[in-house]
C-alpha atoms as a PDB file:
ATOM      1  CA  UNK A   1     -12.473   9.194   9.511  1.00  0.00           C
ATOM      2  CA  UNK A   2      -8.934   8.523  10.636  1.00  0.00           C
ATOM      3  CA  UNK A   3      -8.886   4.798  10.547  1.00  0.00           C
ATOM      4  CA  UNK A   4      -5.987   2.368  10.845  1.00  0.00           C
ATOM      5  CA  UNK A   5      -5.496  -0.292   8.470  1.00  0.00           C
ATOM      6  CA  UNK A   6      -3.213  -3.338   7.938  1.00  0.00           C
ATOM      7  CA  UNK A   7      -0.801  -3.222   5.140  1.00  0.00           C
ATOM      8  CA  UNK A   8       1.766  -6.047   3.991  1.00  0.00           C
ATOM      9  CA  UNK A   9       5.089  -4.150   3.525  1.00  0.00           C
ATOM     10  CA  UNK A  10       7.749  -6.843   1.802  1.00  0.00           C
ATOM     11  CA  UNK A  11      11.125  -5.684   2.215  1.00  0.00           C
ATOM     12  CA  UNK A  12      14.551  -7.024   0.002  1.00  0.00           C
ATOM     13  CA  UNK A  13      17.447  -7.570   2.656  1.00  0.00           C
ATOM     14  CA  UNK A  14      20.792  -7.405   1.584  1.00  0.00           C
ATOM     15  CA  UNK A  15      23.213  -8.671   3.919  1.00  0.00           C
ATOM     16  CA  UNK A  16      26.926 -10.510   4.261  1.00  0.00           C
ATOM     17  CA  UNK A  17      26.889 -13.714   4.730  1.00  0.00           C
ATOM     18  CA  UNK A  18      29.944 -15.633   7.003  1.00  0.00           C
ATOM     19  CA  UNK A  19      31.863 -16.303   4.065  1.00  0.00           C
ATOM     20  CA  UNK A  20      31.733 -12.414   3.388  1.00  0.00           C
ATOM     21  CA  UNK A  21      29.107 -12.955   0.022  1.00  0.00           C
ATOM     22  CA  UNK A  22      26.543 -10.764  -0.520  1.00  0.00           C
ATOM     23  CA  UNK A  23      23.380 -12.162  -0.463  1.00  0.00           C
ATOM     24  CA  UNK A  24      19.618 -11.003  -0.253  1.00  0.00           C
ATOM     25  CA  UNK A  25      16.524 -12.226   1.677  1.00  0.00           C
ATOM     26  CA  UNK A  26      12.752 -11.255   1.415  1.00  0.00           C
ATOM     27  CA  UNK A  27      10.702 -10.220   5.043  1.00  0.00           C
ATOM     28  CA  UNK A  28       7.237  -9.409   5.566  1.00  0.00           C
ATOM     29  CA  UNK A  29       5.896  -7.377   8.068  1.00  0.00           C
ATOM     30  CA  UNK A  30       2.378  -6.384   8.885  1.00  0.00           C
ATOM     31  CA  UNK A  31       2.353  -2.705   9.682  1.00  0.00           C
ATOM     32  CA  UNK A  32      -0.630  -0.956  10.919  1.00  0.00           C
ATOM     33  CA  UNK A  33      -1.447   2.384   8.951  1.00  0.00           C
ATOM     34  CA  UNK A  34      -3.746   4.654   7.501  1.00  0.00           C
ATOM     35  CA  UNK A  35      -2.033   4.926   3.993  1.00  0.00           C
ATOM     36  CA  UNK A  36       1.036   3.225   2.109  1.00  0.00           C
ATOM     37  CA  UNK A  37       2.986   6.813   3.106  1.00  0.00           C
ATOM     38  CA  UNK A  38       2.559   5.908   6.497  1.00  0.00           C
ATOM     39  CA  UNK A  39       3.216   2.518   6.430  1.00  0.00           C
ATOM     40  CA  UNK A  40       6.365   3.067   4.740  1.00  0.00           C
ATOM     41  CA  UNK A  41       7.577   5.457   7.222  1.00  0.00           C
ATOM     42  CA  UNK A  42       7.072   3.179  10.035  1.00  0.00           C
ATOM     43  CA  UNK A  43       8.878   0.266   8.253  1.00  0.00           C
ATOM     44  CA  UNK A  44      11.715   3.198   7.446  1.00  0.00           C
ATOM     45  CA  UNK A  45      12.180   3.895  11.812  1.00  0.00           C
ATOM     46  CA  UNK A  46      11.660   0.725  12.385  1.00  0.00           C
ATOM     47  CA  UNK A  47      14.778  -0.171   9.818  1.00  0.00           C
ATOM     48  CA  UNK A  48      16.617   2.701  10.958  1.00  0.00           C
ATOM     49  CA  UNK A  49      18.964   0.935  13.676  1.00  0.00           C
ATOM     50  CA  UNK A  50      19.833  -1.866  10.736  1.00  0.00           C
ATOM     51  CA  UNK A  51      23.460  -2.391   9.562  1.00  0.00           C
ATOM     52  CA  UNK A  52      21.758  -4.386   6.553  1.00  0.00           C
ATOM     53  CA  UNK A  53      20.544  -2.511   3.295  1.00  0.00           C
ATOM     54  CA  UNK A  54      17.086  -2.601   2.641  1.00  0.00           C
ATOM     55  CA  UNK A  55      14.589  -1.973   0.538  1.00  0.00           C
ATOM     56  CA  UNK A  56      10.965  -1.902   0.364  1.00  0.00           C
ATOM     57  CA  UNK A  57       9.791  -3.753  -2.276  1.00  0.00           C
ATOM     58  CA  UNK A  58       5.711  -3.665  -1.983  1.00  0.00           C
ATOM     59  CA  UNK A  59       3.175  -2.287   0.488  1.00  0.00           C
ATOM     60  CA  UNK A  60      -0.532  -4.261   0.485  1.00  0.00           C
ATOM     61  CA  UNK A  61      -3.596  -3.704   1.858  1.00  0.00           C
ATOM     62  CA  UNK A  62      -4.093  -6.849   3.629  1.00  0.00           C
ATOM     63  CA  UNK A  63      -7.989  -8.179   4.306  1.00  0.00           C
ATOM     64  CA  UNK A  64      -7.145  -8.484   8.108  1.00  0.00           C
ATOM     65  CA  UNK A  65      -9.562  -6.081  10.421  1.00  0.00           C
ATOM     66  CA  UNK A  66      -7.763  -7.242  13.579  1.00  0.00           C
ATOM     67  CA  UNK A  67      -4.876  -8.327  15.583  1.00  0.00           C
ATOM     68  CA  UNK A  68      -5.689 -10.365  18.705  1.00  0.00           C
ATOM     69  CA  UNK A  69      -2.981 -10.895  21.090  1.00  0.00           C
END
């Protein structure tokens, strides 16, 4: 059974600030998978057209079966 799930994938920013400091946020995203593998290559495209460094710093199962919109 090929289903989709919803994972919690936290991610470590690093960015420049306008002072030209490094600093470093946290973001969460909820990414619809059927594994952490795939979940983490989503979050990886998705990332892909960021100048910021990132890192992905957990992937959860979440208890959410839907998303209404």
């Amino acid at each position: 059974m090929n289903e989709n799930y919803y994972y919690k994938a936290t991610l470590r920013i690093e960015y420049e600030d306008a002072k030209g400091k490094l600093k470093k946020r946290r973001e969460e995203y909820i990414v619809s998978g059927v594994n952490p593998t795939d979940v983490e290559a989503k979050v990886t495209t998705y990332m892909k057209g960021s100048t910021e460094d990132f890192e992905i710093s957990s992937i959860v199962l979440t208890k959410i079966i839907d998303i209404l919109k």
